[in-house]
Protein backbone atom coordinates (compact mmCIF):
# COMPACT_ATOMS: atom_id res chain seq x y z
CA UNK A 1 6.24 14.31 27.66
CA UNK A 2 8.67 14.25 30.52
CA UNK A 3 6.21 11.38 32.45
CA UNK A 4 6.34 9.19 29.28
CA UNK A 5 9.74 9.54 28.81
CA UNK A 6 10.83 8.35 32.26
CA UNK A 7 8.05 5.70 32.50
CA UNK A 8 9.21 4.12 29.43
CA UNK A 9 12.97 4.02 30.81
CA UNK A 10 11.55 2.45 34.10
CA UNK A 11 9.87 -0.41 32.39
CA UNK A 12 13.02 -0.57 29.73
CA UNK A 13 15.11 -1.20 32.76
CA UNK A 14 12.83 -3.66 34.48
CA UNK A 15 12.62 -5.83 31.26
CA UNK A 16 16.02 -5.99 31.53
CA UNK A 17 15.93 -7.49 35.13
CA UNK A 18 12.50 -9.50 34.44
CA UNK A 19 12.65 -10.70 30.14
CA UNK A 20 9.15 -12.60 30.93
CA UNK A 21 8.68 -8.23 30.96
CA UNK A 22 10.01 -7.04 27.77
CA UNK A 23 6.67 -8.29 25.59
CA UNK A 24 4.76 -6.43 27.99
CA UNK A 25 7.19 -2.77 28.36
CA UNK A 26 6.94 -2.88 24.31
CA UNK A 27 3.17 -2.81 24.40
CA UNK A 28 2.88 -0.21 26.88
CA UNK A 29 5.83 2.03 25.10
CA UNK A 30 3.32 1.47 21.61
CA UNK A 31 0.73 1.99 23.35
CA UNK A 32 1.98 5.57 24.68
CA UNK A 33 3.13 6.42 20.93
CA UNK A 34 -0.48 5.90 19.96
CA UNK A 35 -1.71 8.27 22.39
CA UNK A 36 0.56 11.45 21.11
CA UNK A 37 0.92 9.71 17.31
CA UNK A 38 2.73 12.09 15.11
CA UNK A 39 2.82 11.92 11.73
CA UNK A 40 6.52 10.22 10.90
CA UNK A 41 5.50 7.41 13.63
CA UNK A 42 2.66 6.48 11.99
CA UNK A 43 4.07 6.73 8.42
CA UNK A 44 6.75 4.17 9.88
CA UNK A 45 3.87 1.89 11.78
CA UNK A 46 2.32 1.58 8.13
CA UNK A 47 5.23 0.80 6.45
CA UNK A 48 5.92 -2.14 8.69
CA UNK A 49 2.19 -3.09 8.93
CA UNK A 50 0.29 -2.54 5.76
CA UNK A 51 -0.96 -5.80 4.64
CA UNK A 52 -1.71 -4.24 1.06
CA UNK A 53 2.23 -3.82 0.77
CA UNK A 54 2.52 -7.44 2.07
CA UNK A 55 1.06 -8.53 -0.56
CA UNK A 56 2.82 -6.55 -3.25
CA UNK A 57 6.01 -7.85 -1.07
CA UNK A 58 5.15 -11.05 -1.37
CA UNK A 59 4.29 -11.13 -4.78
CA UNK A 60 8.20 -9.87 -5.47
CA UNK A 61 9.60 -13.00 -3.14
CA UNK A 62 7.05 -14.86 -5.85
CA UNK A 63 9.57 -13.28 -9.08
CA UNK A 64 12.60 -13.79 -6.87
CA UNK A 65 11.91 -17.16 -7.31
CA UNK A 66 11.13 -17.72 -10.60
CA UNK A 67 14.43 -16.75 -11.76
CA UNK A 68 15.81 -19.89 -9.55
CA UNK A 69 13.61 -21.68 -11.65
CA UNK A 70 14.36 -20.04 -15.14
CA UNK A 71 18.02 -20.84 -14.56
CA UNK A 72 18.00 -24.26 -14.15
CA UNK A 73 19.63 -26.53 -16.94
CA UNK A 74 17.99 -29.46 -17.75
CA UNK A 75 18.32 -33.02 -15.74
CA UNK A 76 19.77 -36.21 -17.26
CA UNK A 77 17.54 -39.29 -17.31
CA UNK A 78 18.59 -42.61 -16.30
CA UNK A 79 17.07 -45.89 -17.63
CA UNK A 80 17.80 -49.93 -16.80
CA UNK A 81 15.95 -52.21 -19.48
CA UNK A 82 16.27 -56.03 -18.86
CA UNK A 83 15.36 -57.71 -22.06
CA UNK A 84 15.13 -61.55 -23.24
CA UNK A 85 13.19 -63.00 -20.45
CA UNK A 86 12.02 -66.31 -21.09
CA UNK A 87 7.97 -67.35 -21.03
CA UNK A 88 8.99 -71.33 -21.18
CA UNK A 89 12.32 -72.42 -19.17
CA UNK A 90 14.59 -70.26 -17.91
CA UNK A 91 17.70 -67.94 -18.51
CA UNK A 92 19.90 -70.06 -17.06
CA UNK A 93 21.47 -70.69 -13.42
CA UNK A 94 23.24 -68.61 -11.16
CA UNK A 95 23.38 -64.87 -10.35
CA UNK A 96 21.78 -62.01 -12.23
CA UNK A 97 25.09 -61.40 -13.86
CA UNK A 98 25.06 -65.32 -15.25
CA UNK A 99 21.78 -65.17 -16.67
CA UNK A 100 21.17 -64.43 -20.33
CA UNK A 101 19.28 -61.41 -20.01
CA UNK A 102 19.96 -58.58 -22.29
CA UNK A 103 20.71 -55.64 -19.48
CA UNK A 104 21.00 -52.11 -20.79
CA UNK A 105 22.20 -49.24 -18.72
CA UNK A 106 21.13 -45.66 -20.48
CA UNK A 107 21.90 -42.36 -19.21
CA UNK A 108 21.02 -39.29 -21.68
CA UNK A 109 21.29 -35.59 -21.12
CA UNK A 110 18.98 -32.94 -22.98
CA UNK A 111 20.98 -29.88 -24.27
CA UNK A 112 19.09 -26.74 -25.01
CA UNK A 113 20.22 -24.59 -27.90
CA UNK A 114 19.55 -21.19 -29.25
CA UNK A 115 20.49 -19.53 -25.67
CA UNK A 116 16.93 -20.72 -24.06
CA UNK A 117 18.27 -20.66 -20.89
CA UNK A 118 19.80 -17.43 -21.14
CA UNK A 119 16.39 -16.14 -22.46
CA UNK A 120 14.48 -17.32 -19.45
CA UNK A 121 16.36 -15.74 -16.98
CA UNK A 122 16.02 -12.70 -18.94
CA UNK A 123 12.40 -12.97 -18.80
CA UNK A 124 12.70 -13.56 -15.01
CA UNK A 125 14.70 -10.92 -14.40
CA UNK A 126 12.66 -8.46 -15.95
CA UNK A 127 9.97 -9.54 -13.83
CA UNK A 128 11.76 -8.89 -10.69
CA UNK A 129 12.62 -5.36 -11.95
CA UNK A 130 9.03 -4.80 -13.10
CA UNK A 131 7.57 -6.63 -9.09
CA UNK A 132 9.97 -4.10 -7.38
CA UNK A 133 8.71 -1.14 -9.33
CA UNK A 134 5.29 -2.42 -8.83
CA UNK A 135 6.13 -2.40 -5.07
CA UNK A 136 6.98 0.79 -5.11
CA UNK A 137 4.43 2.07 -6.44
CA UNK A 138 1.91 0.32 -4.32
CA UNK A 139 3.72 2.21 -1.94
CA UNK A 140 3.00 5.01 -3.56
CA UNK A 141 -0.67 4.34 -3.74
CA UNK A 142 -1.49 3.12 -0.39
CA UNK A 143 0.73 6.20 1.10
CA UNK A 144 -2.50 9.06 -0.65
CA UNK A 145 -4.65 6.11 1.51
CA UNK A 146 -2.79 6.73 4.87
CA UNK A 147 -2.68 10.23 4.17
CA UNK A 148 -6.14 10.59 3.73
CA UNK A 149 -7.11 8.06 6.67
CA UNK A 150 -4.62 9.86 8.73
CA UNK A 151 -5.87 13.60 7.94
CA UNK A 152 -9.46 12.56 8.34
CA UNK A 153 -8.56 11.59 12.25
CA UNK A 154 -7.45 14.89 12.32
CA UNK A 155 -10.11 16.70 10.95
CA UNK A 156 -12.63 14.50 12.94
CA UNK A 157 -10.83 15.55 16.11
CA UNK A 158 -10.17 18.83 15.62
CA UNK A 159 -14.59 19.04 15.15
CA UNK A 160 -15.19 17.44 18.22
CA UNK A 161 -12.81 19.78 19.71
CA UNK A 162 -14.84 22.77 18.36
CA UNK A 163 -18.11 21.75 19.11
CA UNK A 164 -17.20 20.54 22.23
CA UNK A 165 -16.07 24.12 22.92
CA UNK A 166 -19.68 24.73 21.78
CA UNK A 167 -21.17 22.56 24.05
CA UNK A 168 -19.45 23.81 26.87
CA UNK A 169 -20.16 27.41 25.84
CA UNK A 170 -24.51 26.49 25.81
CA UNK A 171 -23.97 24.95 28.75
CA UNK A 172 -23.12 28.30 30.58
CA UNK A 173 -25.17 30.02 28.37
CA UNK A 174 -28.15 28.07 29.49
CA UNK A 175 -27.35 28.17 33.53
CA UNK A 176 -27.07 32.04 32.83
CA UNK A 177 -30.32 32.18 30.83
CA UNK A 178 -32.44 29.86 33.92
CA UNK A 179 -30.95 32.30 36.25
CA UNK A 180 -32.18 35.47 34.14
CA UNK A 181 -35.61 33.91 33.06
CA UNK A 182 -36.15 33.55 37.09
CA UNK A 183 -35.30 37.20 37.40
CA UNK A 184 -37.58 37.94 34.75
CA UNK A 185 -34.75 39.54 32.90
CA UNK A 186 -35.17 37.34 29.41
CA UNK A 187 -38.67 36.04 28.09
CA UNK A 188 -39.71 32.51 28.47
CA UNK A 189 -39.67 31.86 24.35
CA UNK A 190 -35.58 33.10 25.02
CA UNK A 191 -34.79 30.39 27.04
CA UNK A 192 -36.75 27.61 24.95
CA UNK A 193 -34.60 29.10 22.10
CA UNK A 194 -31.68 28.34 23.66
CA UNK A 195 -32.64 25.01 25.17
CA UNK A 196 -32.93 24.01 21.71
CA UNK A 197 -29.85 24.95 20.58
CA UNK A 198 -27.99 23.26 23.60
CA UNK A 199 -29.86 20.31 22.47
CA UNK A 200 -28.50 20.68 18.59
CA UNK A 201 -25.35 21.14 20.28
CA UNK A 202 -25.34 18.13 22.24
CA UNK A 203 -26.36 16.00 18.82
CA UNK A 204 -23.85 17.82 16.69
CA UNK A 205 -20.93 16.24 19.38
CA UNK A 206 -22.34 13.28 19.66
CA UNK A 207 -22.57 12.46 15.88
CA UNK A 208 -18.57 14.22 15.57
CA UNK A 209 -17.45 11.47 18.48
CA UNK A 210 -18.61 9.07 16.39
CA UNK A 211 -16.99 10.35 13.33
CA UNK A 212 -13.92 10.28 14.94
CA UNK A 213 -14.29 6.59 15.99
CA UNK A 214 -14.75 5.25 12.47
CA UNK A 215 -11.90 7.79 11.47
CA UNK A 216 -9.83 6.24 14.44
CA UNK A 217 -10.63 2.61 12.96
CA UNK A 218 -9.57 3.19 9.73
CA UNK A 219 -6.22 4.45 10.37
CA UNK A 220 -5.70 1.83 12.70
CA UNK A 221 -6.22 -0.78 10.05
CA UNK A 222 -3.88 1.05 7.94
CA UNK A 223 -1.34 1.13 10.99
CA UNK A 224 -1.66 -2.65 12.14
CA UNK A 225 -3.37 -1.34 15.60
CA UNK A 226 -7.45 -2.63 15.29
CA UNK A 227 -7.18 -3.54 19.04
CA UNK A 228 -5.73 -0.11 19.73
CA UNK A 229 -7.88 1.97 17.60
CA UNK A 230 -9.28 4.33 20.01
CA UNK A 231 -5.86 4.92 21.70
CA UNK A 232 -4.95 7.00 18.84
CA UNK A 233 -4.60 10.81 19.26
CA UNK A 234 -3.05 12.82 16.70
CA UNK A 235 -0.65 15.60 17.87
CA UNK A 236 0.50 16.89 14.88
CA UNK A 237 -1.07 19.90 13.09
CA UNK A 238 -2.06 20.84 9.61
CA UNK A 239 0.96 21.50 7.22
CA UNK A 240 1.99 24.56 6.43
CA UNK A 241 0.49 26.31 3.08
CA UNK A 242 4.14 27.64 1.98
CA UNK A 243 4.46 23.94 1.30
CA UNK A 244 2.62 23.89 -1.89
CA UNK A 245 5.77 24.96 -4.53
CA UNK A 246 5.54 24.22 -8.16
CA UNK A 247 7.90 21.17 -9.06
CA UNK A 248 8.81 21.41 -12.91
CA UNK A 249 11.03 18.46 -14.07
CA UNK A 250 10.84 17.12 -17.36
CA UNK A 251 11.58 14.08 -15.74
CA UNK A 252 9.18 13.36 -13.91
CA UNK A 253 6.89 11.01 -15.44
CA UNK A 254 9.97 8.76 -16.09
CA UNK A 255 10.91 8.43 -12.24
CA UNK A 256 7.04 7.51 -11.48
CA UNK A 257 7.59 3.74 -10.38
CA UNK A 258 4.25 3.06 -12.95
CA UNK A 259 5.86 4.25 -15.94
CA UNK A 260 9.39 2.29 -14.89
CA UNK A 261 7.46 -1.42 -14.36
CA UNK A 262 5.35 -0.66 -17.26
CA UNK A 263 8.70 0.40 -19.68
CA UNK A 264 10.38 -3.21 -17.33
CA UNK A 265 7.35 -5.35 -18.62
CA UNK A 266 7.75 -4.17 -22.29
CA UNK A 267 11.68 -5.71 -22.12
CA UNK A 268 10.27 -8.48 -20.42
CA UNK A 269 7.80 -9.13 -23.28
CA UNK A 270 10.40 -8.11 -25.83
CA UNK A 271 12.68 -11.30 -23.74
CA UNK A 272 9.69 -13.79 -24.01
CA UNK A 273 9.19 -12.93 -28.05
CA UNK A 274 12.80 -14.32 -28.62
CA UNK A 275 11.99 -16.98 -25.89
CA UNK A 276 9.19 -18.32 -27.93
CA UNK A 277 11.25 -17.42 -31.45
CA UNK A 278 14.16 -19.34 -29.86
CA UNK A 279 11.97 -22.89 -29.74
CA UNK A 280 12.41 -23.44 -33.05
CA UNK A 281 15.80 -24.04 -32.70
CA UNK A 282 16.05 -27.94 -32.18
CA UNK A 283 17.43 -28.72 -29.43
CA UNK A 284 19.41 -32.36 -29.09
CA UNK A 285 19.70 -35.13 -26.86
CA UNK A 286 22.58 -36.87 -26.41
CA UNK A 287 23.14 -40.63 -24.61
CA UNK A 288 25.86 -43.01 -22.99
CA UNK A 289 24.78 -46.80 -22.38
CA UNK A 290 25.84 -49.55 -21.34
CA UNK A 291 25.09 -53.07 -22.66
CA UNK A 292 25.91 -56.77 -20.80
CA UNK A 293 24.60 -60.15 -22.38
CA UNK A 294 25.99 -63.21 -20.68
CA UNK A 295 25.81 -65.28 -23.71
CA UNK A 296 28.54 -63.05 -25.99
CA UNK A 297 30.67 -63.23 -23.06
CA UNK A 298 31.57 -59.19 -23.76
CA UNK A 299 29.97 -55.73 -22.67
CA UNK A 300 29.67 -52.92 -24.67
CA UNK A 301 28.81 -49.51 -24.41
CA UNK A 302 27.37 -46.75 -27.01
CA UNK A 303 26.31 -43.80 -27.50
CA UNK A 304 23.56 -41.73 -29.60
CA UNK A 305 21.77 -38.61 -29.81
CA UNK A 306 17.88 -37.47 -30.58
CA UNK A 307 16.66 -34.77 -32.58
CA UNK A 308 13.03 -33.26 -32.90
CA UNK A 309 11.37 -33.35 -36.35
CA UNK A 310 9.40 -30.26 -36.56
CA UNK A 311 7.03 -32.17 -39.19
CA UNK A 312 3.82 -31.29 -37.91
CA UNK A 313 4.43 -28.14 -35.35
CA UNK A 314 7.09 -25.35 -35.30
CA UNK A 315 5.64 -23.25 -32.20
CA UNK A 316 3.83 -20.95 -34.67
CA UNK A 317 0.89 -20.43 -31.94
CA UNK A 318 4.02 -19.60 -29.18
CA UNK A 319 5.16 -16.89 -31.10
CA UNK A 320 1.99 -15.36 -32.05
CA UNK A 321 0.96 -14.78 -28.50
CA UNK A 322 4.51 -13.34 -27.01
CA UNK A 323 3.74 -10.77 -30.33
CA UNK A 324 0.54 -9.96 -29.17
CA UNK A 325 2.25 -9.94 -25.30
CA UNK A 326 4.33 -7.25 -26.75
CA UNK A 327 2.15 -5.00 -28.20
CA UNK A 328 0.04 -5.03 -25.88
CA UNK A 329 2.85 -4.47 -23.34
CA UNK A 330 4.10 -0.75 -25.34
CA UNK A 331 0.04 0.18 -25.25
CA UNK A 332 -0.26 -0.79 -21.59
CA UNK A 333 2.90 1.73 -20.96
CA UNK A 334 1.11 4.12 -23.72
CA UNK A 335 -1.64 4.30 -21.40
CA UNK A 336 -0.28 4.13 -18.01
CA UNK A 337 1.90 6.69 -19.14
CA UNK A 338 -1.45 8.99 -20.45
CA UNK A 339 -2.71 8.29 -16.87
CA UNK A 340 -0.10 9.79 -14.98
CA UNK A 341 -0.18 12.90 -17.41
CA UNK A 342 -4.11 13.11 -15.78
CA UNK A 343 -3.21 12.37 -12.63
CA UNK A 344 -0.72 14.95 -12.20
CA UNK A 345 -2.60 17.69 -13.76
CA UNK A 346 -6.09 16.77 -11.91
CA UNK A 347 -3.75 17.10 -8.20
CA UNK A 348 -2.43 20.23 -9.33
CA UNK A 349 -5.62 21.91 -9.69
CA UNK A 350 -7.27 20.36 -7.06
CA UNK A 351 -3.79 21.46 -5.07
CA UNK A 352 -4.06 24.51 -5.93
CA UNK A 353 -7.99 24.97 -5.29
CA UNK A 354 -6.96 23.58 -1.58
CA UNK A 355 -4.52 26.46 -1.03
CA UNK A 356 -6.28 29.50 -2.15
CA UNK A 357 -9.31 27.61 -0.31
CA UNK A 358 -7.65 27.49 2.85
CA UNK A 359 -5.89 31.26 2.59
CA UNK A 360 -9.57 32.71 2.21
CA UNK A 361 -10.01 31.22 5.69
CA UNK A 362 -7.01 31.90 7.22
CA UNK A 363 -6.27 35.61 6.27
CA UNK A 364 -10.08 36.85 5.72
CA UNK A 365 -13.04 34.73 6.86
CA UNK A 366 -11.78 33.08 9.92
CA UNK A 367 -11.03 37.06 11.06
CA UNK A 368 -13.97 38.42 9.85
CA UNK A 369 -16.11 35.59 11.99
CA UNK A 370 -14.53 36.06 15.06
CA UNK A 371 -14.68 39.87 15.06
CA UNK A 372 -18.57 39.59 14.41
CA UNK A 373 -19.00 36.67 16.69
CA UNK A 374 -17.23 38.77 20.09
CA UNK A 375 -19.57 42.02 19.00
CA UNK A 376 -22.54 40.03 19.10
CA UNK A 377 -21.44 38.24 22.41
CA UNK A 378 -20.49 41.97 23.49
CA UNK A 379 -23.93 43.79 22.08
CA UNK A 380 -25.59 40.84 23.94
CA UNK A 381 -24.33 40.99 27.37
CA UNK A 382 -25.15 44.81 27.07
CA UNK A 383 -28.51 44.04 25.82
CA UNK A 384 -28.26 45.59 22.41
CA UNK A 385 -29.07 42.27 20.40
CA UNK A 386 -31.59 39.14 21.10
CA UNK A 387 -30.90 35.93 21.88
CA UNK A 388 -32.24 35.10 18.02
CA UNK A 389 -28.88 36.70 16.75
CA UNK A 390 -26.56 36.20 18.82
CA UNK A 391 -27.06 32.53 18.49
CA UNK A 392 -27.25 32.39 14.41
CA UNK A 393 -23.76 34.37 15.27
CA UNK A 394 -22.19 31.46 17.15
CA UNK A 395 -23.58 29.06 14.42
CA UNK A 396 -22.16 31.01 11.85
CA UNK A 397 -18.88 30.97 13.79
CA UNK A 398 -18.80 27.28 14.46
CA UNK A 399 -19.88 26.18 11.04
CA UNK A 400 -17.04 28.36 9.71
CA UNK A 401 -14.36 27.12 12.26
CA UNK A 402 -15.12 23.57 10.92
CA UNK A 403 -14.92 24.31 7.15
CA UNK A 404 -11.66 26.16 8.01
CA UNK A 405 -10.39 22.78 9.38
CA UNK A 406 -11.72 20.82 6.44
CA UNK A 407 -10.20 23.47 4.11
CA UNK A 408 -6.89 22.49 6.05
CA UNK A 409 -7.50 18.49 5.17
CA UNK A 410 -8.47 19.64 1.88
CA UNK A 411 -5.12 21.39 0.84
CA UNK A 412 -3.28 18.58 3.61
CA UNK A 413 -4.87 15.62 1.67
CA UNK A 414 -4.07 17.31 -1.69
CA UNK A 415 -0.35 18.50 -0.89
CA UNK A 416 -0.07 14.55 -0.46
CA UNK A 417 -1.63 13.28 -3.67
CA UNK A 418 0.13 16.07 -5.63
CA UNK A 419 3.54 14.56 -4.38
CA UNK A 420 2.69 11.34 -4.93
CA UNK A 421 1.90 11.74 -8.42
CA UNK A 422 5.31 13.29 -8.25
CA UNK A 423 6.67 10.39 -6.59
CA UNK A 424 8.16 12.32 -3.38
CA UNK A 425 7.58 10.33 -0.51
CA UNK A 426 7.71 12.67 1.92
CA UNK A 427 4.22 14.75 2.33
CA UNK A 428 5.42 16.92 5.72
């Protein structure tokens, strides 16, 4: 850690001497964090790169500026009509001003009634509230994603750690077991045995490098870093199984950011029934104009107003569908609601199925393995047990040692969706 650090100071105070630099220090310094990634770096690389919560981002800039929109007050309309043009002769001589033509200048304004405006940027508001909540909760969402994508690296490397290990262990076994078969001390069937199983060995690594590869891509999409992908080394370890505490709040469906936009989209709908309720109050138009005729030798001016005559329509199919908007806004929050319920009880069992899961291994089968594994190495070297057991002994081992680990991305992978149904966003 000491060589990162003072590389990265060298090339911060380079860029500071050279800017044409800087682009290429900040690469490098990412570059290093990817190689030792820890778990709050990456959580902070997602948070600035995840193009799922770009979207939901920019879908809230979207409501942001509808409610410009909903507040506006509606423009005034300005008209010029020329009337009294002539088909034979003409309207006289001289200027436009001279001419008898009947010149009307008309300027009207429409004012809403029945607080319209007032409504809309109700309606918009609500929408904002209901676009931030949804935010959050995509955040909640896409954070089980990273989590899992992020424990899966793990897991994958902690395997090819283990049966690289493995390897490495064959690999002696068999120079040992050439040596002995030339001193006639093991059979040749022994050492075709174990040939075998070196080759097994060699497969099983080869197909847990590649696992680790496609786990290495998918975080990387998550983090913003596809060029970078296989730079990305996980230091951190499993979390720790005292971590897994019982959270009892009666209040805790009603802080889920879900239940919040769903309960924001019921006032919005609630807004857009009076909206639609609200049209049948008539709204007027009023107008100033202007009037010059050359021949009366005077100008006038007048004024007026315009009504609507609801004869015919009176916005019955409007308020029908912001009713129907409503209901079916409560049973979308009656549901979502009824889905949360689920969710959190399904990630407390499978939470709690993760822990006891992963305490077998830890304080009984892990201990039990590796006791039984070092007698068999021990009876071996002292010629007590054939080459037969000892190696089902090592595969018993090894396949153990990896379902501990996935019993530790289990209960890691579950700790996180059981906090996220609780909305905590912090799954260390």
């Amino acid at each position: 850690m000491q060589w990162r650090l003072l590389t990265c100071t060298g090339l911060v105070l380079l860029a500071l001497h050279h800017p044409a630099l800087a682009a290429d220090s900040n690469s490098l310094a990412a570059q290093a964090e990817l190689d030792s990634l820890t778990l709050a770096r990456a959580s902070e690389l997602f948070n600035s790169n995840s193009r799922e919560l770009l979207l939901s981002r920019r879908m809230l800039e979207g409501a942001k500026a509808d409610t410009l929109t909903a507040a506006q007050r509606p423009n005034p309309t300005f008209s010029l009509n020329s009337n009294n043009f002539k088909l034979n002769g003409n309207n006289g001589r001289g200027g436009l001003n001279d001419r008898t033509l009947d010149t009307i200048a008309r300027i009207e304004q429409p004012i809403e009634r029945g607080n319209k405006r007032g409504l809309r940027m109700a309606v918009a508001e609500d929408a904002v509230q209901a676009s931030e909540l949804d935010l959050s909760d995509s955040l909640r969402q896409q954070k089980r994603v990273f989590y899992g994508a992020y424990y899966d690296l793990l897991l994958a490397q902690q395997s090819e750690q283990i049966l690289s290990s493995n390897q490495a262990l064959y690999d002696n076994m068999l120079s040992a077991a050439e040596l002995r078969l030339k001193a006639g001390d093991i059979s040749a069937t022994d050492a075709a045995r174990i040939r075998i199983d070196v080759l097994r060995a060699q497969n099983e690594l080869r197909q847990a490098r590649a696992e680790k590869e496609k786990a290495q891509a998918d975080l990387a999409y998550l983090l913003g870093q596809e060029q970078q992908a296989r730079r990305i080394v996980i230091r951190d370890t499993w979390p720790d199984l005292n971590q897994a505490q019982d959270i009892v709040s009666d209040s805790v469906l009603e802080q889920r950011p879900d239940v919040q936009a769903a309960m924001a989209r019921i006032q919005q709908a609630n807004d857009n029934r009076k909206l639609a309720q609200a049209q049948t109050t008539r709204d007027i138009t009023i107008g100033l104009q202007y009037e010059h005729y050359p021949n009366d030798s005077r100008n006038t001016v007048g004024a007026g107003f315009s009504i609507p005559l609801f004869t015919g329509y009176q916005y019955q199919g409007e308020i029908a569908r912001a009713e129907v908007d409503y209901t079916t806004a409560m049973e979308a929050e009656e549901r979502i609601r009824a889905n949360a319920m689920g969710e959190l009880t399904r990630a407390r069992a499978d939470l709690e199925a993760a822990l006891e899961k992963a305490q077998r291994y830890d304080q009984n089968m892990m201990i039990e393995a590796e006791k039984t594994a070092q007698a068999a190495e021990f009876a071996y070297q002292h010629g007590a047990m054939g080459v037969t057991d000892l190696l089902d002994a090592r595969r018993v081992l090894r396949a153990l040692q990896i379902d501990a680990a996935t019993a530790h991305a289990d209960y890691a992978k579950s700790l996180a969706n059981w906090r996220a149904a609780l909305n905590i966003s912090d799954a260390r």
